[in-house]
C-alpha atoms as a PDB file:
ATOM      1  CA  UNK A   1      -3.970 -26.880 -32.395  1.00  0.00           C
ATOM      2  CA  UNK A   2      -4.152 -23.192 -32.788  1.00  0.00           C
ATOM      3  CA  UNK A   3      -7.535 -22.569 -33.107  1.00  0.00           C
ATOM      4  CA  UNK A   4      -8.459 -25.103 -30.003  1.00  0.00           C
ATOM      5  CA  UNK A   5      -6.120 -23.294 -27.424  1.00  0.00           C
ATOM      6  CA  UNK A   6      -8.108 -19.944 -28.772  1.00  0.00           C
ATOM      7  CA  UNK A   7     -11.407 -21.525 -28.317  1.00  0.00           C
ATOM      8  CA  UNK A   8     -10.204 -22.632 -24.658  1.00  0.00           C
ATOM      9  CA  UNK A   9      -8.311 -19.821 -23.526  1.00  0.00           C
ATOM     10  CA  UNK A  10     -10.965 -17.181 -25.034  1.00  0.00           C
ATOM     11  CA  UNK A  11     -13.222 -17.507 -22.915  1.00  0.00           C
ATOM     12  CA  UNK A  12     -11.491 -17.828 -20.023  1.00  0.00           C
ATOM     13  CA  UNK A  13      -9.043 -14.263 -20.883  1.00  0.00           C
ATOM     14  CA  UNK A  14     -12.727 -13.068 -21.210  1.00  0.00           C
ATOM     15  CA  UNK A  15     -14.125 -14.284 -17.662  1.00  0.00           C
ATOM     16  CA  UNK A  16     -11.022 -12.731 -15.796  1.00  0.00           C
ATOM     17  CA  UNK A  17     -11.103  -9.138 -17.600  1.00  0.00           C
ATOM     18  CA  UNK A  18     -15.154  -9.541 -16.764  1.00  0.00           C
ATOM     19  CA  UNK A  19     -14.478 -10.386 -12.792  1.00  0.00           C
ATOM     20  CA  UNK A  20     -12.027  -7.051 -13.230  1.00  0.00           C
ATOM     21  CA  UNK A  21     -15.031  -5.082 -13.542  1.00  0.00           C
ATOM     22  CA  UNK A  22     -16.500  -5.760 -10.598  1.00  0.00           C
ATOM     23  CA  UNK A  23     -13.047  -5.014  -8.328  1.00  0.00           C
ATOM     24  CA  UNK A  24     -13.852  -4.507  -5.089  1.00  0.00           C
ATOM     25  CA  UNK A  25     -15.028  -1.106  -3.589  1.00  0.00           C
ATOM     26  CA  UNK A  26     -12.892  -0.783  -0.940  1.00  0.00           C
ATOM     27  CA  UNK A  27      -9.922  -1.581  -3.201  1.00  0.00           C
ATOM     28  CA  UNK A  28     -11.268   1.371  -5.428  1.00  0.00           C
ATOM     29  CA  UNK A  29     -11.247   3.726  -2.908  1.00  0.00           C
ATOM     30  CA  UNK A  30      -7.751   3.138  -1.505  1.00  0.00           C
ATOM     31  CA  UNK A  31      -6.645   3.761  -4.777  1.00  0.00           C
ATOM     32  CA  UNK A  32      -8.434   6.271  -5.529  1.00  0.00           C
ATOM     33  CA  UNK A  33      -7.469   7.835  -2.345  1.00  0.00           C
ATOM     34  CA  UNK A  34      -3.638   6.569  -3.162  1.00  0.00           C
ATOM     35  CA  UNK A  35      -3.660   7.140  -7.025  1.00  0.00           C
ATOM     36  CA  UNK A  36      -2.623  10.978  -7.139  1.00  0.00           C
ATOM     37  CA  UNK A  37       0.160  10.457  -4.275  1.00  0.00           C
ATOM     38  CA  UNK A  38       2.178   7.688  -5.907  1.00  0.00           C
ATOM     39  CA  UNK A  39       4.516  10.099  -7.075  1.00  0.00           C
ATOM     40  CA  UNK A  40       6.031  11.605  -3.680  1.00  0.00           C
ATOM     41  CA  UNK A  41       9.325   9.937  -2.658  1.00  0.00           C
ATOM     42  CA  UNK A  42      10.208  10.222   1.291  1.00  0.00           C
ATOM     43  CA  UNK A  43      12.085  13.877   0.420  1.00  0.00           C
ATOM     44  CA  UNK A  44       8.911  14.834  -1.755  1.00  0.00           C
ATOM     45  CA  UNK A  45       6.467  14.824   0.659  1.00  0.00           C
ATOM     46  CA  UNK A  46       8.105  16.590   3.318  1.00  0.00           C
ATOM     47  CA  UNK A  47       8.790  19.524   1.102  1.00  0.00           C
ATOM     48  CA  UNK A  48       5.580  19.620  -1.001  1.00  0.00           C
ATOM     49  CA  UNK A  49       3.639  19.776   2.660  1.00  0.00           C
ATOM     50  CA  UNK A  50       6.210  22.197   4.251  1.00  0.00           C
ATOM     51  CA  UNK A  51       6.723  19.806   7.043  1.00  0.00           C
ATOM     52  CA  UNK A  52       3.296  19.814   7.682  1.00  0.00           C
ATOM     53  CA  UNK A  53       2.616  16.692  10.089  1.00  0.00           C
ATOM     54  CA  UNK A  54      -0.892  16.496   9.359  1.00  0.00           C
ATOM     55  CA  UNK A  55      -0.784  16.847   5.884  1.00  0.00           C
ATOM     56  CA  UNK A  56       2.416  13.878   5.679  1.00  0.00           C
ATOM     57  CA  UNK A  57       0.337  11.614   7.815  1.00  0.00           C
ATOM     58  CA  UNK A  58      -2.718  11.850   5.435  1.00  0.00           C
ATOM     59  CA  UNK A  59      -0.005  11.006   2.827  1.00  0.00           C
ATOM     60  CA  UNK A  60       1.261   7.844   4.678  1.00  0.00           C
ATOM     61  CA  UNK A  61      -2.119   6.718   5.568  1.00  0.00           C
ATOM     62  CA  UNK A  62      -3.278   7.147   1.917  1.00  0.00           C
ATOM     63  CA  UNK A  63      -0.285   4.926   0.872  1.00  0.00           C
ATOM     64  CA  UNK A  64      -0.384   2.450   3.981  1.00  0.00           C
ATOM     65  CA  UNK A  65      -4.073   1.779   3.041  1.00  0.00           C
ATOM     66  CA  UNK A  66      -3.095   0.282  -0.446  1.00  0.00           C
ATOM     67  CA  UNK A  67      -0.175  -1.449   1.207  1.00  0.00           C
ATOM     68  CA  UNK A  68      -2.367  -3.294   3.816  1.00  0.00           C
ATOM     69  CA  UNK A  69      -5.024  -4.722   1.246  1.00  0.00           C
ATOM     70  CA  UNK A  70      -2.456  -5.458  -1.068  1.00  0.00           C
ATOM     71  CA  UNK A  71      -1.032  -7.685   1.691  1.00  0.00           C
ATOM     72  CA  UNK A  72      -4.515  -8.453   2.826  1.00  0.00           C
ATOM     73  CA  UNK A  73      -3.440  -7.288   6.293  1.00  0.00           C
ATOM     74  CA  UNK A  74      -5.846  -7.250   8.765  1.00  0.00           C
ATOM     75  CA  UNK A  75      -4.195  -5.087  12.004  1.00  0.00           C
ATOM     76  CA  UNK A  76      -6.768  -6.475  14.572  1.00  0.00           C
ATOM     77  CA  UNK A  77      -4.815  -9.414  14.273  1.00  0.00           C
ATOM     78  CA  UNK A  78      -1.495  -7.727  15.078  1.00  0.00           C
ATOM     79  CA  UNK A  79      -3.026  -5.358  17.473  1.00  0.00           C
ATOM     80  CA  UNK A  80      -6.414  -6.032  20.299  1.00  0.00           C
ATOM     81  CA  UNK A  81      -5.707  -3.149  22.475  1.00  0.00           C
ATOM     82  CA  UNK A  82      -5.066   0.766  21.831  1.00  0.00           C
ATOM     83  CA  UNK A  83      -1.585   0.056  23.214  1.00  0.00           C
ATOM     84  CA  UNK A  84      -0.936  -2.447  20.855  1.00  0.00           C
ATOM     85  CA  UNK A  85      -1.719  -0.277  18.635  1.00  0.00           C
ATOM     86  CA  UNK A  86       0.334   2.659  19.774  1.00  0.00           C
ATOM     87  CA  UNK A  87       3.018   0.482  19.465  1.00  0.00           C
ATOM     88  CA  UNK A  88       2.507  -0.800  16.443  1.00  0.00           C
ATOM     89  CA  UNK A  89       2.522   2.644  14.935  1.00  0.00           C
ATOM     90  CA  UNK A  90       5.101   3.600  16.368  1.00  0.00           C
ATOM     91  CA  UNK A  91       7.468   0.594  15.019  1.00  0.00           C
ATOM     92  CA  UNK A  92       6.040   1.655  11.605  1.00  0.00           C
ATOM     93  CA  UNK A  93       6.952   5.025  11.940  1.00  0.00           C
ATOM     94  CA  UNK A  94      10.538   3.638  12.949  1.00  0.00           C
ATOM     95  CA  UNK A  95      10.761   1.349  10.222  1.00  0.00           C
ATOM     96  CA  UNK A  96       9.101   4.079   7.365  1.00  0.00           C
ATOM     97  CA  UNK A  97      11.858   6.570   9.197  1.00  0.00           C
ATOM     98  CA  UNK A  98      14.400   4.294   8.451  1.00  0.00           C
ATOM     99  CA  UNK A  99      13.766   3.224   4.859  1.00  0.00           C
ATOM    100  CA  UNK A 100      14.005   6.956   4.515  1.00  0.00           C
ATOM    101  CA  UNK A 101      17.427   7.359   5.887  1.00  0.00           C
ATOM    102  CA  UNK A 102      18.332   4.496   2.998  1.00  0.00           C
ATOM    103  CA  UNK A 103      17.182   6.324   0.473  1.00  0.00           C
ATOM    104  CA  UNK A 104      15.416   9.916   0.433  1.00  0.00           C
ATOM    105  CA  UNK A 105      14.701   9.967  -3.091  1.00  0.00           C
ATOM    106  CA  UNK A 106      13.095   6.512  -2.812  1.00  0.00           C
ATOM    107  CA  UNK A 107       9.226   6.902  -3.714  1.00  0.00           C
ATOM    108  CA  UNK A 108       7.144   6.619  -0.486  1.00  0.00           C
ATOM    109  CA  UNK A 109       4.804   3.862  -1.627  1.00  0.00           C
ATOM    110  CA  UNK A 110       8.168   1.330  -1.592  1.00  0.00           C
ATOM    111  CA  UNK A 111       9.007   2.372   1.847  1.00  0.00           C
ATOM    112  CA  UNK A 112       6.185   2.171   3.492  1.00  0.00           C
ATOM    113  CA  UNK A 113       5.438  -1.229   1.860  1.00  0.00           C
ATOM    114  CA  UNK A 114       9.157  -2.375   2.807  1.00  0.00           C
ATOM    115  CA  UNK A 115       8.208  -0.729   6.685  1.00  0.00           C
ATOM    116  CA  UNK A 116       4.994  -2.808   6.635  1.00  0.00           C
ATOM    117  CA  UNK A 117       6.815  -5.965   5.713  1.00  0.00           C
ATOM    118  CA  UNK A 118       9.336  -5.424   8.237  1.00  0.00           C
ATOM    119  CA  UNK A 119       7.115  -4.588  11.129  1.00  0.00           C
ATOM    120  CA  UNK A 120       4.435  -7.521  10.566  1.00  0.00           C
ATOM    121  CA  UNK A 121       7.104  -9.750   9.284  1.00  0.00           C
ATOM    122  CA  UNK A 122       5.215 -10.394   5.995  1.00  0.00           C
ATOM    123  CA  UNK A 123       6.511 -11.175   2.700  1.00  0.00           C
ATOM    124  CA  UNK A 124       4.600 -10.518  -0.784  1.00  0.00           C
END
């Protein structure tokens, strides 16, 4: 029994580590992007940047990008116009502010995924 549920489940382990390989290549760059900011929390990234507004938004955007695909989140379907999309920003921001105020120490990634789940009313 042992040796058929290797010979069946062999080659399929082997097929889904193979189809790994070829991960998609926007997925590799958001992580890539993502990858060395994982570590800031919401009180990290404020002090590491010196409240630096540009340099926090390339932060969150980094971060958001990962938490979008991972949702496979498309926002033209939340948001047509530019004002949509104004104001769907600026519940994010609300919501990311807000997850902050729960926790400072919490690590950005989570809060921003948490905002994005409360603004678009997703769950993953």
């Amino acid at each position: 029994m042992k040796r058929v549920m290797l010979a069946v489940s062999a080659p399929m382990i082997c097929w889904a580590l193979s189809s790994q390989a070829f991960a998609d290549a926007a997925a590799e760059k958001y992580v890539d992007d993502a990858l060395p900011l994982m570590y800031h929390t919401c009180k990290s990234v404020v002090e590491e940047t010196n409240g630096n507004t540009e340099a926090i938004d390339k932060v969150i955007r980094a971060l958001l990008a990962v938490s979008l695909y991972n949702r496979e989140i498309d926002i033209s379907n939340y948001a047509k116009s530019d004002a949509d999309k104004t104001a769907l920003q600026q519940k994010f921001a609300a919501a990311l502010g807000e997850e902050c105020k729960k926790d400072n120490d919490a690590l950005l990634a989570g809060a921003i995924d948490d905002a994005v789940a409360t603004v678009l009313q997703t769950k993953k």
